[in-house]
Protein backbone atom coordinates (compact mmCIF):
# COMPACT_ATOMS: atom_id res chain seq x y z
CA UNK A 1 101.98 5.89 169.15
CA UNK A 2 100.43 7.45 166.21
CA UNK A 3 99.73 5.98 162.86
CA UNK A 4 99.05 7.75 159.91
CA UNK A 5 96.06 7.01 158.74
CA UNK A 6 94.56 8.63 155.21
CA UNK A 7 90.95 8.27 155.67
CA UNK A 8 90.36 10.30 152.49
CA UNK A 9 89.14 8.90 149.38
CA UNK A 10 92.16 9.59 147.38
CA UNK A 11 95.40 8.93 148.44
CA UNK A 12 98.18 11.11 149.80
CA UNK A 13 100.26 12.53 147.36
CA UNK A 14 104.10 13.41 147.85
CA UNK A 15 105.22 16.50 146.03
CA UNK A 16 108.66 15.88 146.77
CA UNK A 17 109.45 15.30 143.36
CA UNK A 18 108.29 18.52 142.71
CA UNK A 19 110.12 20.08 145.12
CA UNK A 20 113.39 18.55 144.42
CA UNK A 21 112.77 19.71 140.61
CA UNK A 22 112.20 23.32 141.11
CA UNK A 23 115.17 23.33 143.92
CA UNK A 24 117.06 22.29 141.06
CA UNK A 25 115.95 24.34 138.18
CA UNK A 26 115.73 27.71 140.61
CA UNK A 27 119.62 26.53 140.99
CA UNK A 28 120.54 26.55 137.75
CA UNK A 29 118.60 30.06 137.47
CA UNK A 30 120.38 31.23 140.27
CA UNK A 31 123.85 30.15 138.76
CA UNK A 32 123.13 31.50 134.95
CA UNK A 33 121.49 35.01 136.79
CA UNK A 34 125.34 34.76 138.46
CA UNK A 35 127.25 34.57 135.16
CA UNK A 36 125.03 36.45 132.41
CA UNK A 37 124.94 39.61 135.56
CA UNK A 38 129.18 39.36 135.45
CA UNK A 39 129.06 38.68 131.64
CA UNK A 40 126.88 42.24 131.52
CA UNK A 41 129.17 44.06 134.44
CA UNK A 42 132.53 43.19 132.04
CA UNK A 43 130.53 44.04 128.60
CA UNK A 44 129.63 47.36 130.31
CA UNK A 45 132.94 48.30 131.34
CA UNK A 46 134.85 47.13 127.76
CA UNK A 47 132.08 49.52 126.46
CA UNK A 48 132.95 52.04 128.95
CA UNK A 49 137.18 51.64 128.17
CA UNK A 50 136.10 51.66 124.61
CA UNK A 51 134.11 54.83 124.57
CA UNK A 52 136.71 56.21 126.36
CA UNK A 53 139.56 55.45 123.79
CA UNK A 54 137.20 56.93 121.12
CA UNK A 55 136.44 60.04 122.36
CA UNK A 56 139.96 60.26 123.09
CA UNK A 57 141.00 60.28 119.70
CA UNK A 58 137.77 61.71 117.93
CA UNK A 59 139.27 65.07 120.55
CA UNK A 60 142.95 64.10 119.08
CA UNK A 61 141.50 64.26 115.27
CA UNK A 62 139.41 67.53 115.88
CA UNK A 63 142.85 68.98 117.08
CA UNK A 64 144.98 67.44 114.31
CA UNK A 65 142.40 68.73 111.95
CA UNK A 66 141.85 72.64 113.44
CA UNK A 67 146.23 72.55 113.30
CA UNK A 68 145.83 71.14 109.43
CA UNK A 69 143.76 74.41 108.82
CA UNK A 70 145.89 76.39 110.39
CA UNK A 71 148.60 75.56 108.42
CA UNK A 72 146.69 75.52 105.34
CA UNK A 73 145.72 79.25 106.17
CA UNK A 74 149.49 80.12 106.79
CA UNK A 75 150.91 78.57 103.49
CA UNK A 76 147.82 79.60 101.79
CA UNK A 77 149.03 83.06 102.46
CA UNK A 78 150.89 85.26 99.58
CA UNK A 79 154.12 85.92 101.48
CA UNK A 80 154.55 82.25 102.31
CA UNK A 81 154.02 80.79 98.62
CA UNK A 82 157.72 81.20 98.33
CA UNK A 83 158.76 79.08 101.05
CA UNK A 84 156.67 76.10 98.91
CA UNK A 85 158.26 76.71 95.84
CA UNK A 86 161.64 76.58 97.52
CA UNK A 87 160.22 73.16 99.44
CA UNK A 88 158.97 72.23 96.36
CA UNK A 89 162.38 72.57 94.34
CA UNK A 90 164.08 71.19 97.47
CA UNK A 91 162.49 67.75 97.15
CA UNK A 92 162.77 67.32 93.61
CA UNK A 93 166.40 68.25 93.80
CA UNK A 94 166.36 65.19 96.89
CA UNK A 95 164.59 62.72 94.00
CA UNK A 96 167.29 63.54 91.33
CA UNK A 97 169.79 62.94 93.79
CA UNK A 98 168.41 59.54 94.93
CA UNK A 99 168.04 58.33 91.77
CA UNK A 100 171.20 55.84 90.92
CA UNK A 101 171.53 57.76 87.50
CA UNK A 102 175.22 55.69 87.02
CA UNK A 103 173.49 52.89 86.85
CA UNK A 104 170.75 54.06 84.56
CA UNK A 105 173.56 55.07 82.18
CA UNK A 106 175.67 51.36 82.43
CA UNK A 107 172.93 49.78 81.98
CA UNK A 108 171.78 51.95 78.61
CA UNK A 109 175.66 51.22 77.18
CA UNK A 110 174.65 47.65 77.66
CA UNK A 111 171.88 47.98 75.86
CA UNK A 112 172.73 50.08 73.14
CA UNK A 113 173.52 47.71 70.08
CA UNK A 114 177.20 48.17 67.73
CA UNK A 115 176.08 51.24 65.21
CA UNK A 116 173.58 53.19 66.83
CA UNK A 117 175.20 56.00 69.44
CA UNK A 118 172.97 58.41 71.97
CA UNK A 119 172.59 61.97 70.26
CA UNK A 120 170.11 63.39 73.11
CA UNK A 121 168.68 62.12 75.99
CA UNK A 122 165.91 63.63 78.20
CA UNK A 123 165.49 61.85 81.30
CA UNK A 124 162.48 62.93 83.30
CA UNK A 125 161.83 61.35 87.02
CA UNK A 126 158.10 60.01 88.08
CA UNK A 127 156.94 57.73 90.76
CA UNK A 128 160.77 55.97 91.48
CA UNK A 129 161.16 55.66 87.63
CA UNK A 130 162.69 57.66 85.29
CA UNK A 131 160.83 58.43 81.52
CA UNK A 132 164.00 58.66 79.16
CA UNK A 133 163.39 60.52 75.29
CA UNK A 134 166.02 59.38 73.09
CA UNK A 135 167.46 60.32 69.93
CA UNK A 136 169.83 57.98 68.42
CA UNK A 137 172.04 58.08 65.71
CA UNK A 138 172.46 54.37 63.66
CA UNK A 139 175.03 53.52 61.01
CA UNK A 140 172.62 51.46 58.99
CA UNK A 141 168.66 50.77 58.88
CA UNK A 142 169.49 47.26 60.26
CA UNK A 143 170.98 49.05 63.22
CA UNK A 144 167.43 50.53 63.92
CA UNK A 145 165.63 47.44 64.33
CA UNK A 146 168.56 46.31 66.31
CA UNK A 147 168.19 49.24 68.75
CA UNK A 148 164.47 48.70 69.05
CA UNK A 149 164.62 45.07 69.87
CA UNK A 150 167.53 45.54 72.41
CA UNK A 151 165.36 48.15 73.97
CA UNK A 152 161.82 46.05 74.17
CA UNK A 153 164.20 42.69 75.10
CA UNK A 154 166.13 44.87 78.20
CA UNK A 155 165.05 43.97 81.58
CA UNK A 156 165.78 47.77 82.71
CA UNK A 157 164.11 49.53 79.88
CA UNK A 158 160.51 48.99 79.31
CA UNK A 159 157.21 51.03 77.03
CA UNK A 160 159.20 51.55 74.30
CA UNK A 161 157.43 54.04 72.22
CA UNK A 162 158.84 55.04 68.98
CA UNK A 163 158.28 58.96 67.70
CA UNK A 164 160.36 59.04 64.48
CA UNK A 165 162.57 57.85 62.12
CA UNK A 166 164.07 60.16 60.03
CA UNK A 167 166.91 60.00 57.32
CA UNK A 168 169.31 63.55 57.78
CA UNK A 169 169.09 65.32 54.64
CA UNK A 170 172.58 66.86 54.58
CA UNK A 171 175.02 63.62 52.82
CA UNK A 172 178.21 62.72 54.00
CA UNK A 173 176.99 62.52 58.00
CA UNK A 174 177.94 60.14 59.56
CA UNK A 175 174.61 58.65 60.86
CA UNK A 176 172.08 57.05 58.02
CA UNK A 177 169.40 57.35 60.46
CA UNK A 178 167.87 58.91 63.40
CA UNK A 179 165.66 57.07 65.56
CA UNK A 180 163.44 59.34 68.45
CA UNK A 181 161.36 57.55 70.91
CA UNK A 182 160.90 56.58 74.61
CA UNK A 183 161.40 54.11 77.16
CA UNK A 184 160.44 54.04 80.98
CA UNK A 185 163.70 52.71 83.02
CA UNK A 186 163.14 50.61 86.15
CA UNK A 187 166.40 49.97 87.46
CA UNK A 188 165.72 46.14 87.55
C-alpha cells in the first residue's frame, strides 16, 4: 500500500481549479471562434451577391447611357428635327385634348356675375392647369367689383390678376366697362 506522503516544506497544490477554468474559457473561445467564422463566411458572401447586383446594373446604366447618346446623336441630327416638332405638336395637341375644357367653361358661367358677359378669352395650358386672359364686358362699375370678387371667392378660379379697366369711348355701347385680367383655373 502506498501513502502519499508530501515531505516538502510547502504543501501540494491542486491546479484543478485552474484547469477546469481554462477548459471552460478555451470553450467559450472555441464556440464564439465557431459563430464570428460563420458570421464572416455569410457577411462575405452578402458582399459577394451584393457586388454582384451592382456591377450588374452599373453594366445596365453604362448601356442605358451609350443608347441615350445614341439617340441624342440621331435626333440631334438636321433631317430628324422634324420628327420632334411633329412629336412636339403631337403631345400638346394630347394635353388640349385631356383637358375637361366643358367643365372649365360651366364652371366660368357659374362664376360670371348678372351684367358682366365674356368678350375674349385666351386660355393657355401649363402644368395640368390652364392660365385664362379675360376681357369682360360689365353693364355697370358695380358689376366690376362684382366680377372680381366672384372670381377671387371661386373655388375653380384662382391668381386673379387684373390688367385694365377701361371705359369704351364710342357712347351708346352696350357695355360701360371693360375689365382685362387673369385667372389660373384648377378644375377643383
Amino acid at each position: 500500500m502506498y501513502v502519499r506522503l508530501n515531505l516538502a516544506t510547502k504543501p501540494l497544490l491542486s491546479h484543478r481549479r485552474f484547469y477546469v477554468g481554462a477548459g471552460l474559457l478555451g470553450g467559450v473561445a472555441a464556440i464564439l471562434l465557431v459563430v464570428l467564422t460563420w458570421h464572416y463566411f455569410t457577411v462575405r458572401k452578402a458582399e459577394g451577391e451584393f457586388r454582384s447586383r451592382s456591377s450588374k446594373v452599373e453594366n445596365e446604366m453604362a448601356s442605358l447611357l451609350s443608347q441615350k447618346r445614341e439617340l441624342d446623336q440621331y435626333f440631334a441630327r438636321p433631317e430628324n428635327h422634324n420628327v420632334q416638332e411633329r412629336a412636339k405638336f403631337s403631345n400638346d395637341v394630347i394635353k388640349a385634348r385631356s383637358f375637361n375644357w366643358t367643365k372649365m367653361f360651366m364652371d366660368l358661367e357659374k362664376t360670371l356675375p348678372p351684367g358682366a358677359h365674356v368678350v375674349h378669352i385666351e386660355p393657355k395650358l401649363d402644368k395640368g392647369s390652364a392660365e385664362v386672359k379675360f376681357i369682360v364686358g360689365t353693364s355697370t362699375p358695380e358689376a366690376k367689383i362684382e366680377l372680381l370678387k366672384a372670381f377671387e371667392e371661386s373655388r375653380s378660379f384662382s391668381h386673379v390678376e387684373l390688367f385694365s379697366s377701361t371705359v369704351p369711348k364710342t357712347p351708346g355701347g352696350t357695355d360701360a366697362m371693360t375689365v382685362e385680367f387673369s385667372a389660373i383655373y384648377t378644375g377643383i
